[in-house]
Protein backbone atom coordinates (compact mmCIF):
# COMPACT_ATOMS: atom_id res chain seq x y z
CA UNK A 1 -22.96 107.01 179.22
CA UNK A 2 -25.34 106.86 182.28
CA UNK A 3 -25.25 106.66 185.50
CA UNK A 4 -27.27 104.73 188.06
CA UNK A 5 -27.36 104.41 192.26
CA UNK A 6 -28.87 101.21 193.12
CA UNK A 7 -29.09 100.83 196.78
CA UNK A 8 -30.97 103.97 197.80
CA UNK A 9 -33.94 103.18 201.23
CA UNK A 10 -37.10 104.88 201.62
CA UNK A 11 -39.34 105.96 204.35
CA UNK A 12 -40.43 101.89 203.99
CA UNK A 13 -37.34 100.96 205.47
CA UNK A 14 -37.49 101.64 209.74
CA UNK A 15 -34.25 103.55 209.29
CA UNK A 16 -34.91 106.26 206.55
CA UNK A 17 -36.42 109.29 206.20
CA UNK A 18 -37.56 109.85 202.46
CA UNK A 19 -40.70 109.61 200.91
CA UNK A 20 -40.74 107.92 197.22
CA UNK A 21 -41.14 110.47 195.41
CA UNK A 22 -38.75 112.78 197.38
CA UNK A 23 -36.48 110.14 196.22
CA UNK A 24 -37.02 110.32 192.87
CA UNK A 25 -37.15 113.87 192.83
CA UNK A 26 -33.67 114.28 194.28
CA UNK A 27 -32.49 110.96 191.85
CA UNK A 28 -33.74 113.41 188.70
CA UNK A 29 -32.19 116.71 189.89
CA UNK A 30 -28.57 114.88 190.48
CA UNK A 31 -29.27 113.64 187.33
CA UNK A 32 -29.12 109.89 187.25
CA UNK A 33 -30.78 107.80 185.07
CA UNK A 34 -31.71 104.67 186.77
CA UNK A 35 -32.10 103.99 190.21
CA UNK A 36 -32.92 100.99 193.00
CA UNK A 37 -35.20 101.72 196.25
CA UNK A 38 -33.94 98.84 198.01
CA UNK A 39 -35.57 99.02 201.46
CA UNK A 40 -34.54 96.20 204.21
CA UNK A 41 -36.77 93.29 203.23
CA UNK A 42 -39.56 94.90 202.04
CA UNK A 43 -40.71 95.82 198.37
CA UNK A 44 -43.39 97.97 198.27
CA UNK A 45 -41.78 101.66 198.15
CA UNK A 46 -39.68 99.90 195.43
CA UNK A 47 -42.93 98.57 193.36
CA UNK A 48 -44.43 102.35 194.11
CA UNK A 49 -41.15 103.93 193.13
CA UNK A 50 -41.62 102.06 189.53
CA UNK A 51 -45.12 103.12 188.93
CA UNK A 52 -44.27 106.69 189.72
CA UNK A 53 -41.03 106.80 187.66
CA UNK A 54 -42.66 108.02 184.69
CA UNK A 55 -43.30 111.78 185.82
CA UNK A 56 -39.82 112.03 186.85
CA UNK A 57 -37.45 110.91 183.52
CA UNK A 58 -36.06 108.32 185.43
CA UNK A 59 -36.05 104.35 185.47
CA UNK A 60 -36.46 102.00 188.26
CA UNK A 61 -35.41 98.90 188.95
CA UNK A 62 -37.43 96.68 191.54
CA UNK A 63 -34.85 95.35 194.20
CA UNK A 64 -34.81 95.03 198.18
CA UNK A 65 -32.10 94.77 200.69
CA UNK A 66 -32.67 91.32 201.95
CA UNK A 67 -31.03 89.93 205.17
CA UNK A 68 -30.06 86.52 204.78
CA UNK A 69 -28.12 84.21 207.36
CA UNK A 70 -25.00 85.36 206.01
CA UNK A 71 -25.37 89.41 205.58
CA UNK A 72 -27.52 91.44 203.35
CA UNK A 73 -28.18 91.07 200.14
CA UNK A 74 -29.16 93.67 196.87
CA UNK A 75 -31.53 91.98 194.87
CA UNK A 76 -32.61 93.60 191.65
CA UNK A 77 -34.55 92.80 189.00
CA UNK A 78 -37.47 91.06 190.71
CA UNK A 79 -41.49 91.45 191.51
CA UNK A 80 -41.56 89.64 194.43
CA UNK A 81 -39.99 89.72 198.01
CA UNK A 82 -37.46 87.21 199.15
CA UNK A 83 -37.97 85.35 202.12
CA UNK A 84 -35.35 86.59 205.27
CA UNK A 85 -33.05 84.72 207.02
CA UNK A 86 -32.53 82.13 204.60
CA UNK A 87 -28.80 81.18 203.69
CA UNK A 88 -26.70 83.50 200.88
CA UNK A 89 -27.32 81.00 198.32
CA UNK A 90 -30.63 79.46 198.83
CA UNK A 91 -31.58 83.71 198.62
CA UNK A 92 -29.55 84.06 195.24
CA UNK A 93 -31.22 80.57 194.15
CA UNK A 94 -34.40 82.26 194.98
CA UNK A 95 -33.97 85.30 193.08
CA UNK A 96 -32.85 83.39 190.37
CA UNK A 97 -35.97 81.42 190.22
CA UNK A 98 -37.85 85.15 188.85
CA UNK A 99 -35.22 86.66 187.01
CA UNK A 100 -33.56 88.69 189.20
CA UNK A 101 -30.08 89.49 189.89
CA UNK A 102 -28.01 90.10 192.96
CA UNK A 103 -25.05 92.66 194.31
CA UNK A 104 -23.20 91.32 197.47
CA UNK A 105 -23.28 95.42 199.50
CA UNK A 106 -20.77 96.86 201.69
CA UNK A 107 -19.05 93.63 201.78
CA UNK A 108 -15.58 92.48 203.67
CA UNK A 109 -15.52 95.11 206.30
CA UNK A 110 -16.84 93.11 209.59
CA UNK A 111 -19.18 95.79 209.84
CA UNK A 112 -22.78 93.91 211.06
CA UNK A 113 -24.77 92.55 208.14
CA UNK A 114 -21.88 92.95 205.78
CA UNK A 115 -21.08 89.46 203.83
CA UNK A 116 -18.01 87.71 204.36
CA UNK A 117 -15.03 86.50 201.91
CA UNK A 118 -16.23 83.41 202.93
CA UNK A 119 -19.99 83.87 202.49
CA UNK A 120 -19.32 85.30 199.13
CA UNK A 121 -17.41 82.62 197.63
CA UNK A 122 -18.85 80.08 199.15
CA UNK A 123 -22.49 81.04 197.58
CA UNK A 124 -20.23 81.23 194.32
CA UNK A 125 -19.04 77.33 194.54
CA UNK A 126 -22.84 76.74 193.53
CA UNK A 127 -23.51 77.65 189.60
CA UNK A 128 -26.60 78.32 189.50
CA UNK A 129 -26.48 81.15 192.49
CA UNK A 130 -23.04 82.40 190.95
CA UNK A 131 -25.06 83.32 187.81
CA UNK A 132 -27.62 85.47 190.15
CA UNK A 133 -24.38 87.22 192.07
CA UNK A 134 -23.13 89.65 189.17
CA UNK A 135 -22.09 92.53 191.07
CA UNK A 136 -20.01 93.51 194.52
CA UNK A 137 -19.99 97.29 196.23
CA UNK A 138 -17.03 98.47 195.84
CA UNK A 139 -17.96 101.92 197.13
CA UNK A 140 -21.02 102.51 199.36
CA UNK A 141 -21.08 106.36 200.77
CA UNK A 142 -22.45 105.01 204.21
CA UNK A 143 -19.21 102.97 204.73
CA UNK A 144 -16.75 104.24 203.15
CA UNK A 145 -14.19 104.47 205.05
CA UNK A 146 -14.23 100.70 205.85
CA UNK A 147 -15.00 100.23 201.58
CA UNK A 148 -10.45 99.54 201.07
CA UNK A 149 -10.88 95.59 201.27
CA UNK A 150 -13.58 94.92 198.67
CA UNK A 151 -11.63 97.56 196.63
CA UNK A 152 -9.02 95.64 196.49
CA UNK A 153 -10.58 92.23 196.62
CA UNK A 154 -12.64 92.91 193.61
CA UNK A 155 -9.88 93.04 191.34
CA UNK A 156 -9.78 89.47 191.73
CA UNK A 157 -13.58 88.48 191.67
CA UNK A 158 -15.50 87.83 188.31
CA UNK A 159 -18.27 90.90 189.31
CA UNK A 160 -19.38 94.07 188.19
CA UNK A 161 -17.46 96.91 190.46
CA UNK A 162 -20.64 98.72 192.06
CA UNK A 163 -20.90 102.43 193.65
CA UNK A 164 -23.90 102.98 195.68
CA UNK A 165 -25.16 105.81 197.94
CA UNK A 166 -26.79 103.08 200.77
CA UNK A 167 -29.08 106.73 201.14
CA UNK A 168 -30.97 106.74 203.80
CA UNK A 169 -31.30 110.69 203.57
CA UNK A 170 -32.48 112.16 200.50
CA UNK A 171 -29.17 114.54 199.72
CA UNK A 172 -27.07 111.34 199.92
CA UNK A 173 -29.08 109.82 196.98
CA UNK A 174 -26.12 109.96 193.75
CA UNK A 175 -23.17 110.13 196.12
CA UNK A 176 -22.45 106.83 195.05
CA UNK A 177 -23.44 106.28 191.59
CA UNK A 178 -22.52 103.41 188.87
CA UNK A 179 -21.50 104.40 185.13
CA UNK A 180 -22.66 102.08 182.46
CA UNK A 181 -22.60 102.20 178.65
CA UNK A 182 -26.22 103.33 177.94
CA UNK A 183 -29.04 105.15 179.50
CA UNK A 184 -31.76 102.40 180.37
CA UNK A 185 -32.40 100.06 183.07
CA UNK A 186 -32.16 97.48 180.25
CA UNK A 187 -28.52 98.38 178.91
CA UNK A 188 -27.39 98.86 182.82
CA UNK A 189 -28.22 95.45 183.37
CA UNK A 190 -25.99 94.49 180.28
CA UNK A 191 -23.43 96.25 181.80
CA UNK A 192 -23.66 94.34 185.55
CA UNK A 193 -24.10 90.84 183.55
CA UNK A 194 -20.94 91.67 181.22
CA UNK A 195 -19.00 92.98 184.10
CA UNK A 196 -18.74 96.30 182.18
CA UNK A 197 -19.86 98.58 184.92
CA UNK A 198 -17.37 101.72 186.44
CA UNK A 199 -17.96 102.82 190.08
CA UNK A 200 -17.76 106.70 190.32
CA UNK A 201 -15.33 107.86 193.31
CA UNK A 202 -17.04 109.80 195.93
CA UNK A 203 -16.16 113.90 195.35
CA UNK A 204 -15.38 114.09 199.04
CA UNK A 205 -15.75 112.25 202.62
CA UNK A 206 -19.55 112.38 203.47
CA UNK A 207 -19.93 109.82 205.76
CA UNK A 208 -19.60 111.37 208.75
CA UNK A 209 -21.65 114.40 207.90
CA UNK A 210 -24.38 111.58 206.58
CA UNK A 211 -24.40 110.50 210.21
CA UNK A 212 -25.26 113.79 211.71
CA UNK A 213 -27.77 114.45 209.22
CA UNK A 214 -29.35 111.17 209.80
CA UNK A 215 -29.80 111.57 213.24
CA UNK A 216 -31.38 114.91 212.91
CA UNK A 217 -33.85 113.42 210.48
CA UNK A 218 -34.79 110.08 211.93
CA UNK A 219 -36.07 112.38 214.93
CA UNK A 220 -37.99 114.12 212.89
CA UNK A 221 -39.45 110.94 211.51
CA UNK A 222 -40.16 109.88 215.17
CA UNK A 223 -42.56 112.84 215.71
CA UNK A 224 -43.84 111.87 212.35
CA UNK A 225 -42.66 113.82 209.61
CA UNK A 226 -40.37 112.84 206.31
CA UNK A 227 -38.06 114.38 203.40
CA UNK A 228 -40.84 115.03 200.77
CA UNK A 229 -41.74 117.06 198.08
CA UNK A 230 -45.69 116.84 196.50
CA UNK A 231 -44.93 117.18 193.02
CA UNK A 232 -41.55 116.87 191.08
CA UNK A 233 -41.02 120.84 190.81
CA UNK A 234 -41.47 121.58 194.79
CA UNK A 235 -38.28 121.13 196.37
CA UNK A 236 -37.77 118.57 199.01
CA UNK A 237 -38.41 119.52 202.60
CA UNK A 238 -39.63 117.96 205.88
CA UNK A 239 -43.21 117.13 205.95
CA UNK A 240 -45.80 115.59 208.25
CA UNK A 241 -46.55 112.06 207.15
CA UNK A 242 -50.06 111.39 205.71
CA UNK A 243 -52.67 109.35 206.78
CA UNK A 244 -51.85 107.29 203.90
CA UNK A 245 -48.70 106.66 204.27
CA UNK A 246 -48.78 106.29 208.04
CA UNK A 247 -51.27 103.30 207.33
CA UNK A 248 -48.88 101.78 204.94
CA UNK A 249 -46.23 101.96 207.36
CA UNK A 250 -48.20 100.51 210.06
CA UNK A 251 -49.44 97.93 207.78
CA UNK A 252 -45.48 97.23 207.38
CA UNK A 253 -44.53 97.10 210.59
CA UNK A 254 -47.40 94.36 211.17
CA UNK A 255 -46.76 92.33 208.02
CA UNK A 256 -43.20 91.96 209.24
């Protein structure tokens, strides 16, 4: 069996504070097998995260947090970014369109950007965006105390039950983590499309201490420093930025 987190942000998105291969450093040493940068509506750490995959012994899967009209939105599977703010299903429809699949996160709990009952099964009325929605959070570490509803909702929804971490720190990454029959990013996806997934319970209450953490860090990354480690043997610690990746995250800011 392996084990995957698929909703994981990088130093892309404006809110975290972890380089790529930080990420994939701490994704190794937890030991999953497959993982998801899914930064808010943007692709590139994701894209980066695939390329450098290989000196880590891990697989990733291209995705992005996408906001549509109705909440965000996990895609997975794809190469190219989504357009934002269009409506739940015309953003399934449009991951569709390049092969990609979607997981409805941190649903149900009127929490902002969380998808609604509603949103959810009204984008499921629609056939061909109910075959792109194959999976629902049951468990994301960053709300889980609000995570009771789509628990028990799920039961009754034809969707792969989901753990996540929603990391936005790089000790979260594999708090939340997804079992599936297999080891590959390949046989995981089996396992979402045959609803033959198993969400891993947290080992303990983290979101608060998440919080604290995060706070401390997204200073940090205010005076321009990020949870990194150079190779995949250094351990992580906080690092000024480089010029590189300052430019890309300029270049971010700008494109957006």
């Amino acid at each position: 069996m392996g084990t995957a987190d698929l909703h994981i942000h990088s130093i892309y998105s404006h809110d975290a504070t972890t380089t790529v291969r930080a990420i994939l450093k701490h994704a190794s040493d937890v030991g999953l097998n497959v993982i998801a940068v899914t930064d808010h509506d943007e692709i590139r750490g994701s894209l980066e995260a695939q390329q450098l995959a290989p000196k880590y012994g891990i697989e990733v899967v291209p995705g992005v947090e996408i906001s549509t009209k109705d909440g965000h939105l996990v895609a997975l599977f794809i190469e190219t970014l989504p357009p934002a703010g269009l409506s739940m299903t015309d953003t399934l429809l449009h991951i569709g369109k390049q092969g990609g699949i979607a997981i409805a996160p941190h649903p149900f709990n009127n929490l902002p950007n969380s998808l609604s009952m509603e949103a959810v099964l009204g984008a499921m009325t629609n056939p061909r965006a109910k075959a792109v929605l194959r999976g629902i959070e049951t468990h994301n570490m960053g709300t889980q105390n609000f995570d009771r509803v789509a628990q028990k909702l799920s039961i009754y929804l034809p969707l792969a039950k989901i753990a996540s971490s929603d990391a936005h720190i790089y000790w979260a990454i594999g708090a939340g983590r997804t079992e599936f029959d297999g080891t590959t990013a390949n046989q995981l996806r089996d396992a979402i499309e045959n609803n033959a997934t198993t969400p891993i319970p947290y080992e303990e209450e983290f979101s608060a201490k998440a919080i604290f953490s995060w706070v401390h860090r997204i200073t940090l990354r205010r005076f321009g420093y990020a949870s990194d480690a150079i190779t995949s043997t250094q351990p992580i610690t906080s690092r000024p930025l480089t010029d590189t990746m300052r430019r890309k995250i300029i270049k971010i800011k700008k494109d957006g």
